[in-house]
C-alpha atoms as a PDB file:
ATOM      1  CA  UNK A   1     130.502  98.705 115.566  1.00  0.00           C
ATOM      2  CA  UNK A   2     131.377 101.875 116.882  1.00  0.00           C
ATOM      3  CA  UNK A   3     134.963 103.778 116.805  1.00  0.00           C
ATOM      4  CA  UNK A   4     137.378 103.579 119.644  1.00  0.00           C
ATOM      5  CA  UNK A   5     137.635 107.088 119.901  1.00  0.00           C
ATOM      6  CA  UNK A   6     133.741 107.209 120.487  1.00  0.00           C
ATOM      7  CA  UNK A   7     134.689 104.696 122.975  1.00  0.00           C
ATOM      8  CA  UNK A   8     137.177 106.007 124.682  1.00  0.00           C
ATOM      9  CA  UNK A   9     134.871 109.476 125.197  1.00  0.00           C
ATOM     10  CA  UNK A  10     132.425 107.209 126.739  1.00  0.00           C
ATOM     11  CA  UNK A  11     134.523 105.759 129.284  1.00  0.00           C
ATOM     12  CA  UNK A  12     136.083 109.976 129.570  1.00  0.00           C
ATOM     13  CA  UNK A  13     132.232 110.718 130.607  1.00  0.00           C
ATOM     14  CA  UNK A  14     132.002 108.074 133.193  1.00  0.00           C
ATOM     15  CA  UNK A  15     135.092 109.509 134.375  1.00  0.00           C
ATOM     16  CA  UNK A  16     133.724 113.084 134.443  1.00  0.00           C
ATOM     17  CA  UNK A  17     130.670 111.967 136.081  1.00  0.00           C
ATOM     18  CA  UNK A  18     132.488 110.163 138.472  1.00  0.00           C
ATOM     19  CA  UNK A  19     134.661 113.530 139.296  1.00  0.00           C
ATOM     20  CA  UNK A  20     137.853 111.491 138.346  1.00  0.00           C
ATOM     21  CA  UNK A  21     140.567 112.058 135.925  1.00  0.00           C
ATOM     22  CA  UNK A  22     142.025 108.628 133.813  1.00  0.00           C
ATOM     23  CA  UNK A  23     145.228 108.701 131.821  1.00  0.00           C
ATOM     24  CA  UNK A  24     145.578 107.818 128.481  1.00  0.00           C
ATOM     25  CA  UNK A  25     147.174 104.428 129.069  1.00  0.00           C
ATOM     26  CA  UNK A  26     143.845 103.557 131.254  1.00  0.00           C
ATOM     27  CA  UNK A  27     141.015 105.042 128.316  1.00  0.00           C
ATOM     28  CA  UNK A  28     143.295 102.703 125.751  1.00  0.00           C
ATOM     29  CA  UNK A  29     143.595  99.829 128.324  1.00  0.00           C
ATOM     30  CA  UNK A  30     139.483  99.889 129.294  1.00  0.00           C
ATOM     31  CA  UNK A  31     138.470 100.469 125.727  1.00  0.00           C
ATOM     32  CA  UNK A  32     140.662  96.781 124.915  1.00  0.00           C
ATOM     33  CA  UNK A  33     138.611  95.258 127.728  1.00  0.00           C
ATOM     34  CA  UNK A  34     135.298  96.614 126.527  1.00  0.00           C
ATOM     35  CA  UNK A  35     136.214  94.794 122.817  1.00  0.00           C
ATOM     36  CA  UNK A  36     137.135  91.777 124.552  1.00  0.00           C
ATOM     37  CA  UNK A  37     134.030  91.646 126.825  1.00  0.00           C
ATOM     38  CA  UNK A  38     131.555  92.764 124.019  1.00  0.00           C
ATOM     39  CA  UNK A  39     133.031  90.414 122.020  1.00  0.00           C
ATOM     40  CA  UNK A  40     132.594  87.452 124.793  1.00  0.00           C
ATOM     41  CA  UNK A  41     128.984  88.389 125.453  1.00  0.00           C
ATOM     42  CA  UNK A  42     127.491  89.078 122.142  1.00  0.00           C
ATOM     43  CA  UNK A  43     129.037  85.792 120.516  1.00  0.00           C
ATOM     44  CA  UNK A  44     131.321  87.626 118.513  1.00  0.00           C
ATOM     45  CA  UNK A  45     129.976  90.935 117.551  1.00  0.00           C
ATOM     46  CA  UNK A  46     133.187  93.508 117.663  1.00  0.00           C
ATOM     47  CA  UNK A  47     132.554  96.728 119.749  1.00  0.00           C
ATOM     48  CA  UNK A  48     134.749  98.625 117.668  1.00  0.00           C
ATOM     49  CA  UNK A  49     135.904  98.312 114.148  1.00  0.00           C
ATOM     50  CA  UNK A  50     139.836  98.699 114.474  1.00  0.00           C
ATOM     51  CA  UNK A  51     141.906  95.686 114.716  1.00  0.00           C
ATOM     52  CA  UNK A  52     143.888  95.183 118.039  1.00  0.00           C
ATOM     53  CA  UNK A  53     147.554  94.513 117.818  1.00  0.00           C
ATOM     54  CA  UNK A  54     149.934  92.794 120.483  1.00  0.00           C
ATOM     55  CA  UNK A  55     153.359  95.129 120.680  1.00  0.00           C
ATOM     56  CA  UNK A  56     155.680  94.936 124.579  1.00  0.00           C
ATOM     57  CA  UNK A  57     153.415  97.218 126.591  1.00  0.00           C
ATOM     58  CA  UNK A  58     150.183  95.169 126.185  1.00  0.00           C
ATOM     59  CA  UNK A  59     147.416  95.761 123.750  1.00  0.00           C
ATOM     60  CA  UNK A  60     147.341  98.279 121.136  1.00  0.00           C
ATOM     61  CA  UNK A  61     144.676 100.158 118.948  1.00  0.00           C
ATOM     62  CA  UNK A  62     146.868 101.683 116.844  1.00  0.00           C
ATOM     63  CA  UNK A  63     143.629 104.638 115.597  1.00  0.00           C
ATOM     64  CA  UNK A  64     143.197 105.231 119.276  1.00  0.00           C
ATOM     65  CA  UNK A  65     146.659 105.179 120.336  1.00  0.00           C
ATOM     66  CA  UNK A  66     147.620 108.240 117.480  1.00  0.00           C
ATOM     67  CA  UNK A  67     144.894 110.388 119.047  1.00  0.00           C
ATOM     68  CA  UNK A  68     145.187 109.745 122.934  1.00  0.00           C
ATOM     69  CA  UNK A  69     149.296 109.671 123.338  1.00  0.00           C
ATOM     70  CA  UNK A  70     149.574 113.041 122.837  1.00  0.00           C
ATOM     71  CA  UNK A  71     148.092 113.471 125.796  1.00  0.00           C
ATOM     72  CA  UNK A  72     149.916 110.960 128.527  1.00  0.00           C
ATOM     73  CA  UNK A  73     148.641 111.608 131.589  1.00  0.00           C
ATOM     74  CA  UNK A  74     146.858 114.409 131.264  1.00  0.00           C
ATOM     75  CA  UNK A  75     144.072 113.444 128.845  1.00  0.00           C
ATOM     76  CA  UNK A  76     141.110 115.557 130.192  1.00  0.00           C
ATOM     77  CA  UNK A  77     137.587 114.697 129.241  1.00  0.00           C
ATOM     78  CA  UNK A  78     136.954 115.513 125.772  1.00  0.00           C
ATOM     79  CA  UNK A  79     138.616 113.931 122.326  1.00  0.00           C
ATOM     80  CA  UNK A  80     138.773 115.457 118.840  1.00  0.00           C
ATOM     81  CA  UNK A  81     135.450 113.759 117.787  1.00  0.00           C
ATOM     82  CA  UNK A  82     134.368 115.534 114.968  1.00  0.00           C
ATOM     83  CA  UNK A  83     131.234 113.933 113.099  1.00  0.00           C
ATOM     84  CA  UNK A  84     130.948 111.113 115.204  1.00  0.00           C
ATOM     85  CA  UNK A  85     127.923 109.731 117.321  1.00  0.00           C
ATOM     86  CA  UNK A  86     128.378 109.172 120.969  1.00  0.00           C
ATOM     87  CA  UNK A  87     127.022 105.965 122.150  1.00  0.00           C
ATOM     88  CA  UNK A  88     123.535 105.685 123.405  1.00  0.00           C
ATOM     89  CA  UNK A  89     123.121 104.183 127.227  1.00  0.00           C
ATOM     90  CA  UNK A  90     120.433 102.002 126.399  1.00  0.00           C
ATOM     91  CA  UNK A  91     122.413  99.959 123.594  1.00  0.00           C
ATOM     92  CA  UNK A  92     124.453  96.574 124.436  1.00  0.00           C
ATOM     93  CA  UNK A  93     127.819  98.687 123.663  1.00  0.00           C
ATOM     94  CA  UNK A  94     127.161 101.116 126.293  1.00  0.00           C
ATOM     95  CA  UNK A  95     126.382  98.276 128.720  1.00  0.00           C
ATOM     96  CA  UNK A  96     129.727  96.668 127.713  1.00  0.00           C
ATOM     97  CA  UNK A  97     131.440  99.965 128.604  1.00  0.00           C
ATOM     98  CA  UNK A  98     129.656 100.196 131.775  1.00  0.00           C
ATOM     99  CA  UNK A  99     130.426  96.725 133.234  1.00  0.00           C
ATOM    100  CA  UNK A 100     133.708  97.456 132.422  1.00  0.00           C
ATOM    101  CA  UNK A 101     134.233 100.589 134.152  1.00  0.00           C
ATOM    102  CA  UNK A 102     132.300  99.206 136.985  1.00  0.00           C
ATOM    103  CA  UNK A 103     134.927  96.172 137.392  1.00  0.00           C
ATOM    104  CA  UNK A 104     138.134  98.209 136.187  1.00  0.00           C
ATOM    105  CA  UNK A 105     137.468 102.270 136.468  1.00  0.00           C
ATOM    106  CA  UNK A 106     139.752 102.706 139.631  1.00  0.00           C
ATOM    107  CA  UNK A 107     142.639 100.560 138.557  1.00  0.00           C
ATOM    108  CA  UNK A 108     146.141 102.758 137.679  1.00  0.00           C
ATOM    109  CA  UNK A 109     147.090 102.488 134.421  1.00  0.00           C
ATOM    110  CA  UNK A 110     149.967  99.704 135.819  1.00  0.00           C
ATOM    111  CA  UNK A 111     147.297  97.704 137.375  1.00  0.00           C
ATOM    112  CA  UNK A 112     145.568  97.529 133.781  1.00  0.00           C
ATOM    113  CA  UNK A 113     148.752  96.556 132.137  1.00  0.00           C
ATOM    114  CA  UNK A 114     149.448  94.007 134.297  1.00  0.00           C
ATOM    115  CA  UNK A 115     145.854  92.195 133.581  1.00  0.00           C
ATOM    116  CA  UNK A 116     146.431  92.978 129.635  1.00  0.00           C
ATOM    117  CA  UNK A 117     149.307  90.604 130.184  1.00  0.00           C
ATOM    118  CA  UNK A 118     148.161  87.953 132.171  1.00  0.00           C
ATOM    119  CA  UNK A 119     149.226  84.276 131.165  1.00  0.00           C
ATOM    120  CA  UNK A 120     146.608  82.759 129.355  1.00  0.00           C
ATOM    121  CA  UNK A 121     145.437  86.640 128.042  1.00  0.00           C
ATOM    122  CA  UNK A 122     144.643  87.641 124.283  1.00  0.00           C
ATOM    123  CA  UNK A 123     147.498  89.622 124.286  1.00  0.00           C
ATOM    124  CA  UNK A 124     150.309  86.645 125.900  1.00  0.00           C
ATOM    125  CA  UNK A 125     148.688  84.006 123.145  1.00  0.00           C
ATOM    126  CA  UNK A 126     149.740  85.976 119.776  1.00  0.00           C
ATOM    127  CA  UNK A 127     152.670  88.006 121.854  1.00  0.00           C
ATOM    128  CA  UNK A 128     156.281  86.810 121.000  1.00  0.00           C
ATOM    129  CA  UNK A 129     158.819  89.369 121.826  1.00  0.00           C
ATOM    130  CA  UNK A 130     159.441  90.966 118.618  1.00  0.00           C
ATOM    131  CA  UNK A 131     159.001  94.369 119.312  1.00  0.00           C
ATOM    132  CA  UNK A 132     159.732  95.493 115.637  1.00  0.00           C
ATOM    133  CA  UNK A 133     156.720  93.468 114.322  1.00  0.00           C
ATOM    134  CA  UNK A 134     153.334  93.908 115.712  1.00  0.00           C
ATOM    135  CA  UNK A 135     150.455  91.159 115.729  1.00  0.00           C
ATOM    136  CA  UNK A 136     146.829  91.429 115.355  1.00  0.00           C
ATOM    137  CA  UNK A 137     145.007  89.667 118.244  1.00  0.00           C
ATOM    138  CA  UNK A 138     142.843  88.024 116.342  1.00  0.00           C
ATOM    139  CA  UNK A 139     138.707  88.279 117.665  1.00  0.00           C
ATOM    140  CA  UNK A 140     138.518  84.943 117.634  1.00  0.00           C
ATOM    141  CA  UNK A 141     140.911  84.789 120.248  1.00  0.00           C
ATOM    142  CA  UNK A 142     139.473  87.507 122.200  1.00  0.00           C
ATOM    143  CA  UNK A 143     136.141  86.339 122.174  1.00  0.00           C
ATOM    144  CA  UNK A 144     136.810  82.538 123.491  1.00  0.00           C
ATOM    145  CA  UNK A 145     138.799  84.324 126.186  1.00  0.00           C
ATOM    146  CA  UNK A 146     136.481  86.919 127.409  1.00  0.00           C
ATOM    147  CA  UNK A 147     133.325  84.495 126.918  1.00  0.00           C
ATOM    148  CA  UNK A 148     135.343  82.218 129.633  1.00  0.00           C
ATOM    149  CA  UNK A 149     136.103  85.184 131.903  1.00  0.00           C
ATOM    150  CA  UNK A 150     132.050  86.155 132.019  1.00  0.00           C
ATOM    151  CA  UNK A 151     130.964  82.873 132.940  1.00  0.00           C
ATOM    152  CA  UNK A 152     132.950  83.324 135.940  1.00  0.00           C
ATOM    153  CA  UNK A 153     133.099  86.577 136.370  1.00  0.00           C
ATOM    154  CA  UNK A 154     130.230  88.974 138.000  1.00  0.00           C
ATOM    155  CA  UNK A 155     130.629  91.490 134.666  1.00  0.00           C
ATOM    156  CA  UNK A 156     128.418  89.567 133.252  1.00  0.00           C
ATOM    157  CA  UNK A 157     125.785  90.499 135.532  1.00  0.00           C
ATOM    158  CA  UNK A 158     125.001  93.950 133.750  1.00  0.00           C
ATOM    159  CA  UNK A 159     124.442  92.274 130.422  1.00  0.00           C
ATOM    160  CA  UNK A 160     121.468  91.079 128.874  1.00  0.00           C
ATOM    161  CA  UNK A 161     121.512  87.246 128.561  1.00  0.00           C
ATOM    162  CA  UNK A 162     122.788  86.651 125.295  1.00  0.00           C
ATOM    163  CA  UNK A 163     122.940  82.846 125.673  1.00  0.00           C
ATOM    164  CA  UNK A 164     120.164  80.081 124.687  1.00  0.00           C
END
C-alpha cells in the first residue's frame, strides 16, 4: 500500500508532464478514484493505507486532505514528501494511477465531485447528511463498486488481467 500523498505526487507528475496545472480538490478527487479502481481490479488490495471517509463535499482522505488544502487551487507540482518512495511505473499501483488519469485528468474539480456523488457511488451508499459525523466508506464497498464499473468500463483496458 502506498501513502496518498505519494499518490497524489504521482498524479502532480502526470500533470507536469502533461504541462497542466490540477487543483487540490482534483489530486484528492483522482487519488479516491485510483483506491476505488485498484481496489476493483486487484480483488481487494487497497492502493493506499488511509481510510476514506464520506463528509457533504464527496470523499475524503482526511491525511491527504491536511496536506493539500492549504493549497486550494494553486497546488503546484511538488508535496512535502519527506522520506517517502515515489511509485515505480512498472508496478500495478502506478497502472491504477495511470488509467485513471487517462479517463479523468481533464475533468474540473466540479466535474469530479459530481461523479464522487453519483447515485449508486461509494460515497451516496454510507452518506447520510450528517455533516458533524463523518463515515468511513468501507473497501468492501468500494471494491464491489469499482469491480462493476471495470467490467464495463474501458479503464480496465490498461490493467493486467487480474481475473481467472
Amino acid at each position: 500500500m502506498e501513502s496518498s500523498l505519494v499518490v497524489a505526487q504521482t498524479f502532480l507528475d502526470l500533470a507536469r508532464e502533461k504541462q497542466v496545472r490540477i487543483s487540490a480538490g482534483q489530486v484528492h478527487k483522482l487519488v479516491y478514484f485510483s483506491h476505488g479502481l485498484h481496489l476493483g481490479a486487484f480483488s481487494g488490495v487497497p492502493l493506499i493505507d488511509e481510510d476514506v471517509l464520506a463528509w457533504t463535499f464527496g470523499p475524503l482522505i482526511p491525511e491527504l486532505y491536511n496536506v493539500v488544502q492549504r493549497y486550494a487551487n494553486d497546488l503546484g507540482y511538488e508535496l512535502p514528501l519527506t522520506g517517502m518512495e515515489p511509485i515505480r511505473r512498472n508496478t500495478d499501483a502506478f497502472k491504477s494511477i495511470e488509467s485513471i488519469w487517462n479517463a479523468y485528468g481533464a475533468c474540473s474539480d466540479r466535474q469530479l465531485e459530481v461523479l464522487t456523488r453519483t447515485p449508486g457511488a461509494p460515497w451516496d451508499e454510507v452518506w447520510n447528511g450528517d455533516e458533524e459525523h463523518f463515515k468511513a466508506i468501507p473497501r468492501t464497498v468500494m471494491q464491489k463498486y469499482y469491480d462493476r464499473a471495470i467490467r464495463k468500463s474501458r479503464m480496465s483496458s490498461a490493467l493486467p488481467n487480474t481475473r481467472a
